[in-house]
Protein backbone atom coordinates (compact mmCIF):
# COMPACT_ATOMS: atom_id res chain seq x y z
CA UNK A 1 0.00 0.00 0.00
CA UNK A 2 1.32 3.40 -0.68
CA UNK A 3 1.66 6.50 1.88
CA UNK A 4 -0.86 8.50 -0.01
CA UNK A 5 -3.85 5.66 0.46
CA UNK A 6 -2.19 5.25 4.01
CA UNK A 7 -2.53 9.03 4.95
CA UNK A 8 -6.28 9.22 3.31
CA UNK A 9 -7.20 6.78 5.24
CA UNK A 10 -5.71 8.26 8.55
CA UNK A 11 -8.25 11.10 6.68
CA UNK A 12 -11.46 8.82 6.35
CA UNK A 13 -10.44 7.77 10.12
CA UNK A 14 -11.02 4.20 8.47
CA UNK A 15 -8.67 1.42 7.17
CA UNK A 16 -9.60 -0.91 4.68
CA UNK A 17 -9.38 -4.66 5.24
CA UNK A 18 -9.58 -4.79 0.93
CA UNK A 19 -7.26 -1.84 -0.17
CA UNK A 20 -8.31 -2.59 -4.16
CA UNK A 21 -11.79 -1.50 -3.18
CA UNK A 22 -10.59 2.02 -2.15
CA UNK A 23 -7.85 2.26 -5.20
CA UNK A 24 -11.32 1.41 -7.28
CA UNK A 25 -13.15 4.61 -5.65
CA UNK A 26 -10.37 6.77 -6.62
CA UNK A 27 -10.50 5.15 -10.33
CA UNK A 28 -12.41 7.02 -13.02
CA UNK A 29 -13.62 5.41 -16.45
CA UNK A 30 -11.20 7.19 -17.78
CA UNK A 31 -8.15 5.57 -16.41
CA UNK A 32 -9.01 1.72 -16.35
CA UNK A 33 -12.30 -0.66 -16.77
CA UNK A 34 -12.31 -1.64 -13.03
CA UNK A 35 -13.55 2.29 -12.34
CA UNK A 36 -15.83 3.86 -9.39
CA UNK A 37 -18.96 4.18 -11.13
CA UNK A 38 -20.65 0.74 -9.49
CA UNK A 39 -19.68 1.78 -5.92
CA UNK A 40 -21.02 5.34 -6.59
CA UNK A 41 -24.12 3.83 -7.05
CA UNK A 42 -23.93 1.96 -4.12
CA UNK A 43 -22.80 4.79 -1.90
CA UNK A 44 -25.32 7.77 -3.06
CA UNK A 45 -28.06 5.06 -1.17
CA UNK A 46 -25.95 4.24 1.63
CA UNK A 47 -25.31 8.17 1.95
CA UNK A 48 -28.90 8.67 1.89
CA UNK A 49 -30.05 6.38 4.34
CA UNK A 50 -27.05 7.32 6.93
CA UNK A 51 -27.78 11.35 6.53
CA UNK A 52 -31.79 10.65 6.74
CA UNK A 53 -30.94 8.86 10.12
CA UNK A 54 -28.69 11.75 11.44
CA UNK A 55 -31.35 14.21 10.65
CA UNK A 56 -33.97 12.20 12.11
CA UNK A 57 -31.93 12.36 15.52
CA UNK A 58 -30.81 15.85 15.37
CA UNK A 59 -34.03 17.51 14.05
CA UNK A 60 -37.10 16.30 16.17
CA UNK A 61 -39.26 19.10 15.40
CA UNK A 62 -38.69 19.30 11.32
CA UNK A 63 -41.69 17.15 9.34
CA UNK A 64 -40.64 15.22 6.14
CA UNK A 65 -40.54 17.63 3.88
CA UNK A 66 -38.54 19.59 5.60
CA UNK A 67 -36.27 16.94 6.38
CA UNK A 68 -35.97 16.21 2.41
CA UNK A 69 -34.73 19.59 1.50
CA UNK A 70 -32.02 19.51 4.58
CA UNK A 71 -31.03 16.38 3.34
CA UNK A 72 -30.91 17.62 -0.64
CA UNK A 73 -28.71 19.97 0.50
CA UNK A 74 -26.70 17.76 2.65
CA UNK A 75 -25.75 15.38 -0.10
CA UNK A 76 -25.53 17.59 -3.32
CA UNK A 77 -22.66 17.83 -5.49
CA UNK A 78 -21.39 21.29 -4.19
CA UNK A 79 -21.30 19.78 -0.09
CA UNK A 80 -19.93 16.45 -1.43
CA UNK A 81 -17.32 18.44 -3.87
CA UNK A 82 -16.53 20.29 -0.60
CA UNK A 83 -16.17 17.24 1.94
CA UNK A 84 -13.88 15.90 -1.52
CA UNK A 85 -11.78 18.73 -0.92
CA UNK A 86 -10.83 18.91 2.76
CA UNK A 87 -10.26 15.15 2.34
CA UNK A 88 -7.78 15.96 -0.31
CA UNK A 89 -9.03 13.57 -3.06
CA UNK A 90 -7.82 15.60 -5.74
CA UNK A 91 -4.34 14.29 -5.09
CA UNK A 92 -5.10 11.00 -5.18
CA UNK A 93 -7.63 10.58 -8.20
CA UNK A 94 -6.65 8.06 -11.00
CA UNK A 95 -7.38 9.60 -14.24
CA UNK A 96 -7.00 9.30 -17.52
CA UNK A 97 -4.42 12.06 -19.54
CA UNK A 98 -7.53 13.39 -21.17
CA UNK A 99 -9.56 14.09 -17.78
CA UNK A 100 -6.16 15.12 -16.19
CA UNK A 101 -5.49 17.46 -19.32
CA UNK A 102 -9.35 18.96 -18.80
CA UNK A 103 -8.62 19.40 -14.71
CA UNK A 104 -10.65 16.34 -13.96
CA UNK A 105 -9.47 16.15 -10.38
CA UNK A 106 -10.88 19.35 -9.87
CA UNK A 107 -14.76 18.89 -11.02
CA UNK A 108 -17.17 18.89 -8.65
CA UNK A 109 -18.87 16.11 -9.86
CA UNK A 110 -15.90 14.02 -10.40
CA UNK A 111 -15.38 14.66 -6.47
CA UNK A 112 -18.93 14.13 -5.65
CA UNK A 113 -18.96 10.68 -7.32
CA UNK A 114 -15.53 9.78 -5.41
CA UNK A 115 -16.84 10.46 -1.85
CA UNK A 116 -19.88 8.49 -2.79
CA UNK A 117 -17.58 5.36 -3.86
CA UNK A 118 -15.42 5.49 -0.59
CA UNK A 119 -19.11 5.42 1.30
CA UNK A 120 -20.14 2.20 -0.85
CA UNK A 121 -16.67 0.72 -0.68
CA UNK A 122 -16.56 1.25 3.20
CA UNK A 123 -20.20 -0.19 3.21
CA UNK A 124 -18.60 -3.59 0.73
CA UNK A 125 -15.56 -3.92 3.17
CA UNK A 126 -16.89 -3.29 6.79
CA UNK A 127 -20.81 -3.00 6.31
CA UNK A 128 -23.61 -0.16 7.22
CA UNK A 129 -22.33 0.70 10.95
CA UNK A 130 -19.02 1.23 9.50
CA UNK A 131 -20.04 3.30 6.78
CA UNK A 132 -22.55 5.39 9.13
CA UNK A 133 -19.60 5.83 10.79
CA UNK A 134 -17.73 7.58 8.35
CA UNK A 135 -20.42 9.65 6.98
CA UNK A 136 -21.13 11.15 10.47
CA UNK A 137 -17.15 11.88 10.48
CA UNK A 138 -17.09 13.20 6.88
CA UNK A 139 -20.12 15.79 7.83
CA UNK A 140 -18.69 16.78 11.58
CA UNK A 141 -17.42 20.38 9.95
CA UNK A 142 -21.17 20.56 8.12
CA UNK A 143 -23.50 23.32 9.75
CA UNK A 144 -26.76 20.98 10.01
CA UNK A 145 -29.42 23.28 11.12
CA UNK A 146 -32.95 23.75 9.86
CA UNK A 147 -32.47 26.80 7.85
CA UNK A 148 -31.21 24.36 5.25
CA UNK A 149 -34.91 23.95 4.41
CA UNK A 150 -35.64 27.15 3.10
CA UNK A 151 -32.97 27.20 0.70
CA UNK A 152 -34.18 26.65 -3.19
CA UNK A 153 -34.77 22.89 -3.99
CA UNK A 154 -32.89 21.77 -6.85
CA UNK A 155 -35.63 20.16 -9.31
CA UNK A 156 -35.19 16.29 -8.52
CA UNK A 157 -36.51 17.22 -5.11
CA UNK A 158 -39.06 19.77 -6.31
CA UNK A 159 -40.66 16.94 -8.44
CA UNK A 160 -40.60 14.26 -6.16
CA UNK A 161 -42.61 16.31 -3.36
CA UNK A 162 -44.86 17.23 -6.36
CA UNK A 163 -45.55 13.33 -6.49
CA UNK A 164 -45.56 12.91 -3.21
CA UNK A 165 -47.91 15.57 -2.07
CA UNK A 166 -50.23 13.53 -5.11
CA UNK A 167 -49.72 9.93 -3.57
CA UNK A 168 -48.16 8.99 -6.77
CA UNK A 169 -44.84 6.73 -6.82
CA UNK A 170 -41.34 8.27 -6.81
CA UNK A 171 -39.65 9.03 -10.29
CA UNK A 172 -37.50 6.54 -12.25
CA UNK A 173 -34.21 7.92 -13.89
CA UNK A 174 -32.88 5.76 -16.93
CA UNK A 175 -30.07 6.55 -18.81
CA UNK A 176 -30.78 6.64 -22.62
CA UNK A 177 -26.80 7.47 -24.04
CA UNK A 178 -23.72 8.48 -22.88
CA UNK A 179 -21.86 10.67 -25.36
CA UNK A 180 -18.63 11.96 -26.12
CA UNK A 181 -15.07 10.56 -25.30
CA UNK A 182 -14.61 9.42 -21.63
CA UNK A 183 -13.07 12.91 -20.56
CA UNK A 184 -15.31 14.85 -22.18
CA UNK A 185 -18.73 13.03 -22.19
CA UNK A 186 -22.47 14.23 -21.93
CA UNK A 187 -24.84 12.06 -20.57
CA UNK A 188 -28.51 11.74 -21.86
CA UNK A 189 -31.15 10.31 -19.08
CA UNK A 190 -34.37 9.93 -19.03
CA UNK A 191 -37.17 11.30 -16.09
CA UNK A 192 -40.76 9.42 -16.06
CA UNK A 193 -43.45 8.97 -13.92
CA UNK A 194 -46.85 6.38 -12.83
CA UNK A 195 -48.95 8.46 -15.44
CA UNK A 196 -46.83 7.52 -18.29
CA UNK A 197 -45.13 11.02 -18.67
CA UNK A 198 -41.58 11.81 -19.42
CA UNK A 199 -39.18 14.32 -20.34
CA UNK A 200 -35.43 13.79 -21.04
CA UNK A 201 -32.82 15.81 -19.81
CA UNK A 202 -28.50 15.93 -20.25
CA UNK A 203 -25.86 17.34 -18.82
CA UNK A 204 -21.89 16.74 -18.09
CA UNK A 205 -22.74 14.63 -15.31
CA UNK A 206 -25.69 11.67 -14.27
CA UNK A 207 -26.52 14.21 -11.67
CA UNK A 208 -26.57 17.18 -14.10
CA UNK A 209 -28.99 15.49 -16.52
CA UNK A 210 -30.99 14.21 -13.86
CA UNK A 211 -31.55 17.43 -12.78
CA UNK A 212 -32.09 18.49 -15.95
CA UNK A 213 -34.71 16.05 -16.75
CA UNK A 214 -37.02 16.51 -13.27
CA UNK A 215 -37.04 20.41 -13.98
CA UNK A 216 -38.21 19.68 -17.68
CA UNK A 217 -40.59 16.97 -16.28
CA UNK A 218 -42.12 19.11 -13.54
CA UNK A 219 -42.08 22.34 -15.89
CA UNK A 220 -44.61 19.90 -17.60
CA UNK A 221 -46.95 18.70 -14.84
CA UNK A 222 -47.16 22.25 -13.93
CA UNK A 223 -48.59 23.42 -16.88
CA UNK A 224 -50.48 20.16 -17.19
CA UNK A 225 -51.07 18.65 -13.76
CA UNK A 226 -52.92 15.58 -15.39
């Protein structure tokens, strides 16, 4: 193991009993096949589950919705890209030369996506507790206070209290292409709904065309709520 894995994870305030799963949530597509997108997955629900939990403890008197747009805030890509930083990812990041050459270790939603592998990877090696763990470490320096819910929603939670206020099921996001070389790619996803309605949506990132898509889709139930 090398001394920069060895000092991040003096960082994380976690060591791994399977090092390759951390060296694969530092890897981007870019750089090799075995990359970070599969724990990222992984991770954004684990992340979820593990901030919904600390807000349920620390807020008693917030209701749900409130507690959705503290938590939207708490795991968006600028607080993740932040929490990236002061863990010093950039520094350790494999990338390719093209994502290197285009300041890939500096994009927010490159960072994003790596804080949510470590969370899945931690989750693969050690389980939930462990992983808990390390998201209520990675989130000690974060101001969680219930101000947080009156600051704008970003669109994916917009639309799904738009559903929810409705009784109608949560929105499913499916990605329809993924464009461009890997340094440089744009992703196309699709947003739809119970009722059979849909809008697509793209953007540099899964996030950013997610977001993309629920503002398009809810654009359209406003203007036609059936």
């Amino acid at each position: 193991m090398n001394a920069d894995l060895l000092a991040l994870q003096t960082r994380l305030g976690y060591r791994f009993t399977s090092v390759p799963l951390l060296a694969r949530a530092l890897t981007h597509r870019s750089h090799s096949a075995d990359h970070y997108e599969r724990l990222e997955f992984l991770g954004d629900s684990v992340l979820s589950l593990a901030i919904s939990g600390l807000l349920y403890e620390r807020l008693s008197r917030q209701h749900e919705g409130e507690l959705s747009r503290i938590r939207a805030n708490l795991v968006k890509e600028d607080t993740l890209a932040g929490i990236a930083t002061t863990l010093g990812l950039s520094a350790v990041l494999r990338l390719g030369e093209g994502e290197l050459r285009s300041g890939g270790q500096r994009k927010p939603s490159i960072l994003a996506d790596v804080v949510e592998a470590i969370i899945g990877a931690v989750y693969l090696d050690a389980g939930f507790s462990e992983a808990e763990a390390l998201v209520r470490r990675l989130y000690q320096g974060v101001d969680i206070n219930p101000a947080m819910s009156a600051s704008s929603k970003d669109a994916k939670t917009a639309l799904q209290e738009w559903l929810q206020g409705r009784k109608m099921k949560l929105p499913v996001y499916r990605v329809t292409a993924i464009k461009g070389e890997a340094h440089r790619q744009t992703f196309e996803v699709l947003c739809e709904i119970e009722s059979g309605q849909s809008q697509p949506g793209s953007g540099v990132s899964r996030r950013a065309a997610e977001q993309a898509a629920a503002a398009a889709l809810l654009q359209q139930l406003n203007k036609n709520p059936k």
